[in-house]
C-alpha atoms as a PDB file:
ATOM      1  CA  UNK A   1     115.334  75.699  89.564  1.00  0.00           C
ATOM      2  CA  UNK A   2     117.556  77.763  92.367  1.00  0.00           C
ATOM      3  CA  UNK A   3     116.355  81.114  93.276  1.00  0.00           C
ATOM      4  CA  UNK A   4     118.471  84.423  94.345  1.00  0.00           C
ATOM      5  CA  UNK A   5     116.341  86.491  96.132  1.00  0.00           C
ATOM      6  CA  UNK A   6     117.547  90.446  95.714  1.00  0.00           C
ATOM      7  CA  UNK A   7     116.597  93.068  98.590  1.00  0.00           C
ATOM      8  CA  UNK A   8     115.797  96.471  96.473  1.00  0.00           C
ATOM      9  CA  UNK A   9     115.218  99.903  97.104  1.00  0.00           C
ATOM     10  CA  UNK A  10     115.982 101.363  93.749  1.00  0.00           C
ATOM     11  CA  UNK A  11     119.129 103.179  95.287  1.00  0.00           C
ATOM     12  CA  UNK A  12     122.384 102.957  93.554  1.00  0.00           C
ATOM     13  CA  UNK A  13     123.739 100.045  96.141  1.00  0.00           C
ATOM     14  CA  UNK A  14     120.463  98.036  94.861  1.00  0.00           C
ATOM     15  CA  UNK A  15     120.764  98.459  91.427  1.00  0.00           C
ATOM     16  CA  UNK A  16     124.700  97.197  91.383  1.00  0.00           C
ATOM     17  CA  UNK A  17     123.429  94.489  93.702  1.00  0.00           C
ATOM     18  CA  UNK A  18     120.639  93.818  91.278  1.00  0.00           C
ATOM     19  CA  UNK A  19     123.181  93.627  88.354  1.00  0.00           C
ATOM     20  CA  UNK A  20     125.500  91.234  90.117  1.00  0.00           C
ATOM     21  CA  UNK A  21     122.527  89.062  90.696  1.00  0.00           C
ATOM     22  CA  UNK A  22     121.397  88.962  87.107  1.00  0.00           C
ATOM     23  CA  UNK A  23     124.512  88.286  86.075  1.00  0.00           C
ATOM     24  CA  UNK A  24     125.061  85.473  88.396  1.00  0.00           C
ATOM     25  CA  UNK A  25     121.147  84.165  87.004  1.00  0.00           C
ATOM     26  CA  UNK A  26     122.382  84.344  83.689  1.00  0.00           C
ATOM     27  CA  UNK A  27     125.584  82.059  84.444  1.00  0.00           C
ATOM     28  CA  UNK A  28     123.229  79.649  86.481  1.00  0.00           C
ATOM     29  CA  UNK A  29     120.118  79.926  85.089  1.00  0.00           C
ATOM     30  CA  UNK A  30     118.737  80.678  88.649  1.00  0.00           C
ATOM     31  CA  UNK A  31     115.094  82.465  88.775  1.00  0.00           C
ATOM     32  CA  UNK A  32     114.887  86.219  91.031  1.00  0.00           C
ATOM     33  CA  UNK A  33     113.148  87.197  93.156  1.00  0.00           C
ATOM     34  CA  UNK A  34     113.340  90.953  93.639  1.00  0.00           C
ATOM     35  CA  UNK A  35     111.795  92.119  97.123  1.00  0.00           C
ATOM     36  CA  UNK A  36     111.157  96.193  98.186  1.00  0.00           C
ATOM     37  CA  UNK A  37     109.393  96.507 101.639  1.00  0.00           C
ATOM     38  CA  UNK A  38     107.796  99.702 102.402  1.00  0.00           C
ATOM     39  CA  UNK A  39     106.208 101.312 105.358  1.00  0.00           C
ATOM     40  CA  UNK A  40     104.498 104.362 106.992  1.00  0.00           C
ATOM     41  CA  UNK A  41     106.272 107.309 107.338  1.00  0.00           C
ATOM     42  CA  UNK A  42     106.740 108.772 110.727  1.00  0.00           C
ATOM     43  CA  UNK A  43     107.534 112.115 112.342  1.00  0.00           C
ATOM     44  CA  UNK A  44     108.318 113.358 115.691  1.00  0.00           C
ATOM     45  CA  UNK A  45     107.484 110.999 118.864  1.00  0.00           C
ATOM     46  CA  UNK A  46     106.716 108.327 116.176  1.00  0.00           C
ATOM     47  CA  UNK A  47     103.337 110.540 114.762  1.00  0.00           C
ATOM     48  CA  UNK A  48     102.527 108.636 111.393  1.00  0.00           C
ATOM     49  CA  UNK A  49     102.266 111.389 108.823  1.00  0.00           C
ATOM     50  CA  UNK A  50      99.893 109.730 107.183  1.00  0.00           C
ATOM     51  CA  UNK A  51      97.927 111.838 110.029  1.00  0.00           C
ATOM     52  CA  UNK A  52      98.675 114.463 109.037  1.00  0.00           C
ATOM     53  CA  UNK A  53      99.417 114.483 105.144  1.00  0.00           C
ATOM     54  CA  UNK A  54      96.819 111.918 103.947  1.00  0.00           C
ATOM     55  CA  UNK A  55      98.124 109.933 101.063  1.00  0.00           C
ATOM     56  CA  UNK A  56     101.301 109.465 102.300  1.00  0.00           C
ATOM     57  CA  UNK A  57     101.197 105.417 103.050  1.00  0.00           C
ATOM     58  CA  UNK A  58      99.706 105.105  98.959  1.00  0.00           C
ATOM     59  CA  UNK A  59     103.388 107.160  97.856  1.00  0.00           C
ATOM     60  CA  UNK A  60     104.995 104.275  99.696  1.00  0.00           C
ATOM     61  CA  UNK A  61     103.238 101.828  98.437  1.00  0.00           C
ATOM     62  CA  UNK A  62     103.390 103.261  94.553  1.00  0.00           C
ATOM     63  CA  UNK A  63     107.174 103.994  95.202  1.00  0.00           C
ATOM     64  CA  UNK A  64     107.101 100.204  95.734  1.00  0.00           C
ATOM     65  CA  UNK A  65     105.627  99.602  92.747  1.00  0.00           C
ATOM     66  CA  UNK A  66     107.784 101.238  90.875  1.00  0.00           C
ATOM     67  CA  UNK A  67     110.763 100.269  92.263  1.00  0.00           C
ATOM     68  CA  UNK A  68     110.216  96.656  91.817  1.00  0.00           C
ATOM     69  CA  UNK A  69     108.829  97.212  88.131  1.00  0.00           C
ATOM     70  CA  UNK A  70     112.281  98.878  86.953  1.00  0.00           C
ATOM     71  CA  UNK A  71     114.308  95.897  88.782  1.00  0.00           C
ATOM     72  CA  UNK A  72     111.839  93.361  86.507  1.00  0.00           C
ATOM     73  CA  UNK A  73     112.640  95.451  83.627  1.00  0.00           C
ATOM     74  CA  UNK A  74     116.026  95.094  84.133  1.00  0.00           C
ATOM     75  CA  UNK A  75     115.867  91.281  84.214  1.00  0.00           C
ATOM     76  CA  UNK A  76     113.451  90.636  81.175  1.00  0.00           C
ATOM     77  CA  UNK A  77     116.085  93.308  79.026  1.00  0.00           C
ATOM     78  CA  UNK A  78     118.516  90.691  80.316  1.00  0.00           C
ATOM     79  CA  UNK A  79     116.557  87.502  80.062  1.00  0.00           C
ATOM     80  CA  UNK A  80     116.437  86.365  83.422  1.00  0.00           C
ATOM     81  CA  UNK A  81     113.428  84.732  84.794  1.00  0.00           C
ATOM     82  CA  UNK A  82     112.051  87.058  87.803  1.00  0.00           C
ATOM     83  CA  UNK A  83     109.160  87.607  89.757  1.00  0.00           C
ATOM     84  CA  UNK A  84     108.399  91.016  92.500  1.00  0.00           C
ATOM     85  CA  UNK A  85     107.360  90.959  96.057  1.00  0.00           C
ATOM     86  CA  UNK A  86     106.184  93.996  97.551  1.00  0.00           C
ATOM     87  CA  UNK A  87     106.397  93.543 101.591  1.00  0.00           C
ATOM     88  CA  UNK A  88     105.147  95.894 104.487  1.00  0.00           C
ATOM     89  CA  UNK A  89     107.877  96.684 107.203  1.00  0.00           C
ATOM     90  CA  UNK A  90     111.199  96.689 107.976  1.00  0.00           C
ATOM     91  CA  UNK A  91     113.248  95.592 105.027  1.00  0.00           C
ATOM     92  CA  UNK A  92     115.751  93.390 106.392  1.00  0.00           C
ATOM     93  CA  UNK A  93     113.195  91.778 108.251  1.00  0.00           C
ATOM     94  CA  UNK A  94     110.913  91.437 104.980  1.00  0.00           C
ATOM     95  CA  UNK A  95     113.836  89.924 103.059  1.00  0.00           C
ATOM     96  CA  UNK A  96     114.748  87.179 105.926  1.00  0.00           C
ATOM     97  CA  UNK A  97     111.157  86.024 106.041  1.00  0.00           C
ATOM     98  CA  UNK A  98     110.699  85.685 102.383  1.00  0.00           C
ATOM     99  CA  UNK A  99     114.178  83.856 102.223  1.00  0.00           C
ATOM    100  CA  UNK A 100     112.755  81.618 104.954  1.00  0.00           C
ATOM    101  CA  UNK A 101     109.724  80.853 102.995  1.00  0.00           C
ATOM    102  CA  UNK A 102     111.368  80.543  99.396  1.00  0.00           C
ATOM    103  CA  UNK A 103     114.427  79.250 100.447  1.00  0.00           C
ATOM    104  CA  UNK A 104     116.594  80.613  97.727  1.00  0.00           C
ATOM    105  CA  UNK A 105     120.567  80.098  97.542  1.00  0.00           C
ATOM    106  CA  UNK A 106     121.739  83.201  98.005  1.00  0.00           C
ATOM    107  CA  UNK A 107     120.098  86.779  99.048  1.00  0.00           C
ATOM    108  CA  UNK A 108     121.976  89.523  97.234  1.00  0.00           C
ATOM    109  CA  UNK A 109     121.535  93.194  98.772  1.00  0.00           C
ATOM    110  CA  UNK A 110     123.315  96.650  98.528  1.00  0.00           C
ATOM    111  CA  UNK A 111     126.213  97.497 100.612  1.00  0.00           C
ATOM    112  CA  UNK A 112     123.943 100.980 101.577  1.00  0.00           C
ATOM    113  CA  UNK A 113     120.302 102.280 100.420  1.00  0.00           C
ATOM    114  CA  UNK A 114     119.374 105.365 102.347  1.00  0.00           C
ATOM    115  CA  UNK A 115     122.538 106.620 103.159  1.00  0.00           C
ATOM    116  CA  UNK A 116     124.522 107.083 106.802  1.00  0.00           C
ATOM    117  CA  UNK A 117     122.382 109.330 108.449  1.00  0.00           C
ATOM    118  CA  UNK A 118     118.929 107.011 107.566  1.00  0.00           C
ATOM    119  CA  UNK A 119     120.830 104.171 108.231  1.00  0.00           C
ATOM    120  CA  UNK A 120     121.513 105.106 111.448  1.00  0.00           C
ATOM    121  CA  UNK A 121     118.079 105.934 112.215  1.00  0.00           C
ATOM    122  CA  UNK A 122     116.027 103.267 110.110  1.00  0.00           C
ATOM    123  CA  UNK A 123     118.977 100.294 110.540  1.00  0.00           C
ATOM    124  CA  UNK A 124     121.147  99.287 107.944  1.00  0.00           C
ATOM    125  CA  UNK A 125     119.456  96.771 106.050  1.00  0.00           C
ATOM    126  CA  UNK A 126     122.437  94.926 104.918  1.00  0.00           C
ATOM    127  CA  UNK A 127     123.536  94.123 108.129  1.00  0.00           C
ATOM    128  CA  UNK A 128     120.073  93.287 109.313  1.00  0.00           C
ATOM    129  CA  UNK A 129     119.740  90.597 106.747  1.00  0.00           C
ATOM    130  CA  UNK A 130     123.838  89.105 107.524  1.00  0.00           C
ATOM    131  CA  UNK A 131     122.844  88.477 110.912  1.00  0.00           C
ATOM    132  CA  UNK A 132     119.224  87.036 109.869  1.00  0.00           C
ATOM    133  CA  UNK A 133     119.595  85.343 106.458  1.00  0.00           C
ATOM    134  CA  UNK A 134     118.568  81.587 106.783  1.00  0.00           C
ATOM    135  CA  UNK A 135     121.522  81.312 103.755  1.00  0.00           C
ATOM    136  CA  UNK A 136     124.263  82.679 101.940  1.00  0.00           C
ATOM    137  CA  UNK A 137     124.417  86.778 101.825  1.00  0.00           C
ATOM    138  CA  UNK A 138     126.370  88.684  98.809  1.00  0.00           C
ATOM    139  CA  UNK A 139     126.494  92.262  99.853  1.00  0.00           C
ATOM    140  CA  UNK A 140     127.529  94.659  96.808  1.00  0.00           C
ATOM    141  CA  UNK A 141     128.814  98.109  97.014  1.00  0.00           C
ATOM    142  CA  UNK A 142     127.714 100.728  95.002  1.00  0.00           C
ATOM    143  CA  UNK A 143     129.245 101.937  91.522  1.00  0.00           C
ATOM    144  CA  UNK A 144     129.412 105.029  90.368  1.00  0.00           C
ATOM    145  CA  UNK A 145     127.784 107.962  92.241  1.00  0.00           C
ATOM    146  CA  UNK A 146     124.739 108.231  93.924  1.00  0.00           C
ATOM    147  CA  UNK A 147     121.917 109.717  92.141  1.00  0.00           C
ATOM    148  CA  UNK A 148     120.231 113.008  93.419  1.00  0.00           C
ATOM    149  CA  UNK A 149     117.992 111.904  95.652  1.00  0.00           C
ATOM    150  CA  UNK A 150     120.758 110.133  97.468  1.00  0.00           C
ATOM    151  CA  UNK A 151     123.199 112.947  97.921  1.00  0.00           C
ATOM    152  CA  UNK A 152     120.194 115.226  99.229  1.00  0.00           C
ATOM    153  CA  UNK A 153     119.157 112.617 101.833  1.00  0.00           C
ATOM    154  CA  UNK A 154     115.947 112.172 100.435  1.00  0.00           C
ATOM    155  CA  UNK A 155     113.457 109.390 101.558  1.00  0.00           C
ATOM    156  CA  UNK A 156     112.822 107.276  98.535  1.00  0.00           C
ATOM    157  CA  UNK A 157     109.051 107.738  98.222  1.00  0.00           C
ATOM    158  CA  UNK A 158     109.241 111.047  99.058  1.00  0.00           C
ATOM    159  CA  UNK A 159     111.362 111.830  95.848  1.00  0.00           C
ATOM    160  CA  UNK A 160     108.924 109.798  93.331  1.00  0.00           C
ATOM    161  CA  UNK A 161     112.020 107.457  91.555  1.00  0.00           C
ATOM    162  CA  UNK A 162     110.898 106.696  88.241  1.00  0.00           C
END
């Protein structure tokens, strides 16, 4: 059986990408693989604020948790075979190495997670994984409008998705 592996981040560019890639699963009868990566927040001159507000690094790692347990919702509502990887790091990174390791057909991301301004100062993870993928890349825009947390800029853990 193929695999598509599917970079989340629960954003509204994820979740189209993660309905394109069901619906290309269903059509193929390819297994997912959803994968989030998280990682410590940091402030000024690269301070973790995990220093500082302790219990931050354990919101990352829930909103990770979360995150990839609504994307497997969404493929056992649609009958997809799918199984969750929750990675520490830079995301596009994360998502090349797993796609080295699994070897799946395609990776399928979001056009944008986080927004301009993060992506700017985190990387676009879209274009991380083009010029990384060891395969094919589908990048899918976002439908619709952003949610709330989106339009305010928010850092997904920090605004506890559900």
């Amino acid at each position: 059986m193929s695999t598509i592996l599917v970079g989340t981040d629960g954003s509204a560019a994820a979740r189209a990408a993660t309905a394109v890639a069901l619906d290309l699963a269903k059509a193929s009868g390819d297994e997912i693989v959803f994968v989030t990566a998280w990682r410590e927040l940091r402030g000024d001159f690269g301070l973790p604020l995990d220093a500082i507000y302790p219990g931050l690094v354990e919101l990352e790692r829930e909103w990770a948790r979360a995150t990839l347990a609504a994307a497997a919702a969404e493929a056992k509502a649609a009958c997809v075979s799918a199984t969750t990887l929750s990675r520490h790091g830079a995301a596009a990174d994360q998502i090349c190495a797993v796609a080295r390791r699994r070897q799946p057909r395609l990776i399928v991301v979001g056009s944008r997670g986080w927004g301009p301004v993060d992506g700017v100062l985190f990387g676009n993870v879209s274009s991380g994984v083009l010029r990384h993928a060891p395969c094919p890349v589908l990048v899918v825009p976002a439908t619709g409008e952003p949610d709330e947390a989106e339009r305010a800029g928010a850092v997904p853990a920090l605004v506890g998705k559900e």
